[in-house]
N, C-alpha and C. Protein backbone atom coordinates (compact mmCIF):
# COMPACT_ATOMS: atom_id res chain seq x y z
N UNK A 1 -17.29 -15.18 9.35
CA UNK A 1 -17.94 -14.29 10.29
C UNK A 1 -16.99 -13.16 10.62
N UNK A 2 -17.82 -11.94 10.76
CA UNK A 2 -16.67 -10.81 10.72
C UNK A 2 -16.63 -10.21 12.47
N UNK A 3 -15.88 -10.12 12.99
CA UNK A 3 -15.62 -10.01 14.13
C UNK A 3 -14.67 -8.55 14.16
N UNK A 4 -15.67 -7.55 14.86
CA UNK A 4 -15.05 -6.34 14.72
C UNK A 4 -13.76 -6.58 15.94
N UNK A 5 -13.45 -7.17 17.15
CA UNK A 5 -12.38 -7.36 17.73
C UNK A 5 -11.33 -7.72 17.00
N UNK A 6 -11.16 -8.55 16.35
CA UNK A 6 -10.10 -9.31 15.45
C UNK A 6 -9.78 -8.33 14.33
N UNK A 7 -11.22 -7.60 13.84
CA UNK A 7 -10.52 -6.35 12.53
C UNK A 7 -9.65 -5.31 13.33
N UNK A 8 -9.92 -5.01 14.41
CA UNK A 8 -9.42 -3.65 15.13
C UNK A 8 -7.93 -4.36 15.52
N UNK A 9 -7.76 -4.93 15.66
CA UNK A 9 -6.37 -5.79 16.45
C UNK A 9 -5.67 -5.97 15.22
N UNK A 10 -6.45 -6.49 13.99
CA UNK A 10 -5.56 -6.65 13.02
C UNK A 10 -4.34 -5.93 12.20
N UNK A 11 -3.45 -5.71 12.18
CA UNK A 11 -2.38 -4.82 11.59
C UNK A 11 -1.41 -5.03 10.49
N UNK A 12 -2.07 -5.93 10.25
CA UNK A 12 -1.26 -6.23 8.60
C UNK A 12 -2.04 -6.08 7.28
N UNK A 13 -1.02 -4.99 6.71
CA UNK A 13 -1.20 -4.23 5.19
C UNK A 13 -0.36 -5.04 4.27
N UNK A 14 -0.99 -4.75 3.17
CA UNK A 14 -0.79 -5.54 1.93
C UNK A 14 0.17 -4.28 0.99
N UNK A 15 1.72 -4.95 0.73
CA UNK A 15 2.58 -3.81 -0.67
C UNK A 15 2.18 -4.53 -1.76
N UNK A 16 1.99 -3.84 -2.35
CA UNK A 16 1.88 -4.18 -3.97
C UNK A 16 2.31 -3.29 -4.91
N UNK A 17 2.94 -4.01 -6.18
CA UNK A 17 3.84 -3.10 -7.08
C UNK A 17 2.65 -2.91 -7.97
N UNK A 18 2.25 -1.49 -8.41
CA UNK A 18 1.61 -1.09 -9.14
C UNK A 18 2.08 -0.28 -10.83
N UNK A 19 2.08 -0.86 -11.77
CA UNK A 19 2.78 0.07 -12.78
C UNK A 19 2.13 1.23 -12.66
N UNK A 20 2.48 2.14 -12.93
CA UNK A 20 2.34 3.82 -13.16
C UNK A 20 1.65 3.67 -14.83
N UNK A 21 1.57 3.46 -15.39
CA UNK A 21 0.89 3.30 -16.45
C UNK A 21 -0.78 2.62 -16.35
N UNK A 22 -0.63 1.83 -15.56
CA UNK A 22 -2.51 1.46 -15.01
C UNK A 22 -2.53 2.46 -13.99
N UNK A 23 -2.50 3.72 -13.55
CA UNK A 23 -3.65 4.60 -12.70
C UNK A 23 -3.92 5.72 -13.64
N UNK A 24 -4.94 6.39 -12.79
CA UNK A 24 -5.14 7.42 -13.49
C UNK A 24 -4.53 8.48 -13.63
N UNK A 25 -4.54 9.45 -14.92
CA UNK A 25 -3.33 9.78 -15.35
C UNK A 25 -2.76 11.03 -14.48
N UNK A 26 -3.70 12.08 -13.36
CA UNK A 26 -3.75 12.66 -12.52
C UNK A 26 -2.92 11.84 -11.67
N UNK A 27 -2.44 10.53 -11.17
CA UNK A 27 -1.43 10.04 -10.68
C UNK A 27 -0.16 9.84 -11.80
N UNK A 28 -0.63 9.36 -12.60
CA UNK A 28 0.48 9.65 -13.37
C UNK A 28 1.60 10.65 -13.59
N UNK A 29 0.99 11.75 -13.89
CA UNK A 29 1.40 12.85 -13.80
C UNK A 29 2.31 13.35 -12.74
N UNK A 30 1.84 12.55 -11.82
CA UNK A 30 2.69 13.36 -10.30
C UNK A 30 3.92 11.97 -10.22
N UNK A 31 4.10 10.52 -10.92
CA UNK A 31 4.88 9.90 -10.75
C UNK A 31 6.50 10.16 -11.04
N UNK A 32 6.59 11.19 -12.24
CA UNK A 32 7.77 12.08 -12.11
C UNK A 32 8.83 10.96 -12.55
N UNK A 33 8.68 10.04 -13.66
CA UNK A 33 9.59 9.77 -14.43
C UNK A 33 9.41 8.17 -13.71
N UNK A 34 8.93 7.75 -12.64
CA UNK A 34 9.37 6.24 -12.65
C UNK A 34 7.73 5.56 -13.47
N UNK A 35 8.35 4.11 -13.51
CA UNK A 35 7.34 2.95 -13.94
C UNK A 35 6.49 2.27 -13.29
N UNK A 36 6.82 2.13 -11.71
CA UNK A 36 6.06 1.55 -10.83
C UNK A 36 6.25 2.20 -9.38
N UNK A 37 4.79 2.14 -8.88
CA UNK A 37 4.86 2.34 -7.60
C UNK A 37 4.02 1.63 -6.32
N UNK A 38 4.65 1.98 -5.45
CA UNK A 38 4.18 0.14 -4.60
C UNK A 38 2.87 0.94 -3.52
N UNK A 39 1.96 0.35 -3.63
CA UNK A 39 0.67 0.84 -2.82
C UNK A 39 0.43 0.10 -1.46
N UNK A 40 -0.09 0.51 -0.30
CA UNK A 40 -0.26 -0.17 0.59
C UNK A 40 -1.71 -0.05 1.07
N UNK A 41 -2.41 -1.46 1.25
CA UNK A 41 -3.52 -1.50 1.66
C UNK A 41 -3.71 -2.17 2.56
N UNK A 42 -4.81 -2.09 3.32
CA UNK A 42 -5.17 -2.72 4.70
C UNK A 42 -6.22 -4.24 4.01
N UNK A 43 -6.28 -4.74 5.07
CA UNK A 43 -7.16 -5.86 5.06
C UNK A 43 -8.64 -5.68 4.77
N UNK A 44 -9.37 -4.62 4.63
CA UNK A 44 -10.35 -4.54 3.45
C UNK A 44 -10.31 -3.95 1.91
N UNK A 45 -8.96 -3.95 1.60
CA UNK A 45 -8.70 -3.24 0.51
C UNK A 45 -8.32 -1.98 0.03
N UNK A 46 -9.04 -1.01 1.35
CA UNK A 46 -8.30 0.08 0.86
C UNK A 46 -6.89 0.54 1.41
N UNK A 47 -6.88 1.52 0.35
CA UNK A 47 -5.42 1.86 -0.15
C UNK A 47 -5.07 3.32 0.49
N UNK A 48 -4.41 2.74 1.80
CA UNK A 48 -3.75 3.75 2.27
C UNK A 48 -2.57 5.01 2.23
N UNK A 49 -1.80 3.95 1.53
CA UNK A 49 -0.08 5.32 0.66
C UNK A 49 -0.38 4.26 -0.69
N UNK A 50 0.33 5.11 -1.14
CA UNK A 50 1.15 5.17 -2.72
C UNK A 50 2.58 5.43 -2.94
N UNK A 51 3.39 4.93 -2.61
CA UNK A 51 4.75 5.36 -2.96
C UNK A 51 5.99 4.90 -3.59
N UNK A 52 6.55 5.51 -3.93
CA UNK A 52 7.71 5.25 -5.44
C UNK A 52 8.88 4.05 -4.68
N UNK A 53 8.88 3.36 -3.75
CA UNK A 53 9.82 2.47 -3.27
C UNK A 53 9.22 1.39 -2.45
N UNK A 54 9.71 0.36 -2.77
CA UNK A 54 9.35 -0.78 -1.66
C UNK A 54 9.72 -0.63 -0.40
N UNK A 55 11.05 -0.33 -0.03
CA UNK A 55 11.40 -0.20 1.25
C UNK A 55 10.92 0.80 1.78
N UNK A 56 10.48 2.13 1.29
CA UNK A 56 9.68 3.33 1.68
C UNK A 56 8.21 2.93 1.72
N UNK A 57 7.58 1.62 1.54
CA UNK A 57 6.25 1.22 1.28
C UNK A 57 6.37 0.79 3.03
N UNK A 58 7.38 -0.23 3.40
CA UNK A 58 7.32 -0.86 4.28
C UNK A 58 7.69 -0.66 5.48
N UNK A 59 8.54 0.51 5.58
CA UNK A 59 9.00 1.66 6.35
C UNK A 59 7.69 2.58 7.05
N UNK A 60 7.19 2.94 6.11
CA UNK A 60 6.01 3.85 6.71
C UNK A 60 5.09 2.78 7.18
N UNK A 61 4.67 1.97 6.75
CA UNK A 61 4.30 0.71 7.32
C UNK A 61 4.17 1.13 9.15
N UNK A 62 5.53 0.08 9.14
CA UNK A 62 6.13 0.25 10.35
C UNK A 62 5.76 1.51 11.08
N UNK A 63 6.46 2.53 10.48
CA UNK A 63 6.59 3.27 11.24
C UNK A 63 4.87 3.70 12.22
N UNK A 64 3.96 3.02 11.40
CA UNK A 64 2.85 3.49 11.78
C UNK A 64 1.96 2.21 12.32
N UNK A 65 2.80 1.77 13.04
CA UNK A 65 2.20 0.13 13.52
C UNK A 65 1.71 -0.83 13.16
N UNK A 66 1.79 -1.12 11.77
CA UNK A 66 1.57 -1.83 11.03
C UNK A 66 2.40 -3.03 10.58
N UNK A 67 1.62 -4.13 10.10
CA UNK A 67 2.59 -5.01 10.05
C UNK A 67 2.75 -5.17 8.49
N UNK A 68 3.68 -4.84 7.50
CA UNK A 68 3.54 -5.37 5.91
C UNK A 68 4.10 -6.61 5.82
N UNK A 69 3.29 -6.94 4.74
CA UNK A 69 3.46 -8.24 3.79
C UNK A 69 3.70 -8.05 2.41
N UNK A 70 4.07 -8.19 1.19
CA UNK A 70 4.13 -8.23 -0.01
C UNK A 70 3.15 -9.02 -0.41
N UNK A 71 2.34 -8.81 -1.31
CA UNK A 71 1.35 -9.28 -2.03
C UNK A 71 1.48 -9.02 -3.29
N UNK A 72 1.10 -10.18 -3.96
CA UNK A 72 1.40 -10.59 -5.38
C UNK A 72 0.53 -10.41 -6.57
């Protein structure tokens, strides 16, 4: 049961390492020489940043009240 109180309160985003070789190549293009980049999504899936570092995944995170987790 989906309980819009509990979604709004909720604050934990999902990092995930994404190779740069599975997006599209308009991302590609802008990846600028690395292999992977770590994406962050919320608890329905979408995908809020995209960025070239884990600790810069989890940082902005934070910085924006969020709670990250690594996801596998």
């Amino acid at each position: 049961m989906h309980n819009e109180d509990t979604h709004i309160q909720d604050r934990t985003v999902y990092v995930k390492m994404i190779a740069v070789s599975d997006l599209p190549r308009e991302v590609r293009d802008q990846a600028e020489g690395l292999e992977q980049l770590y994406a962050v999504h919320d608890a329905e899936g979408q995908q809020l940043a995209l960025v070239g570092d884990r600790k810069l995944a989890f940082s902005l995170a934070r910085d924006h009240d969020y709670a990250p987790v690594m996801a596998h």
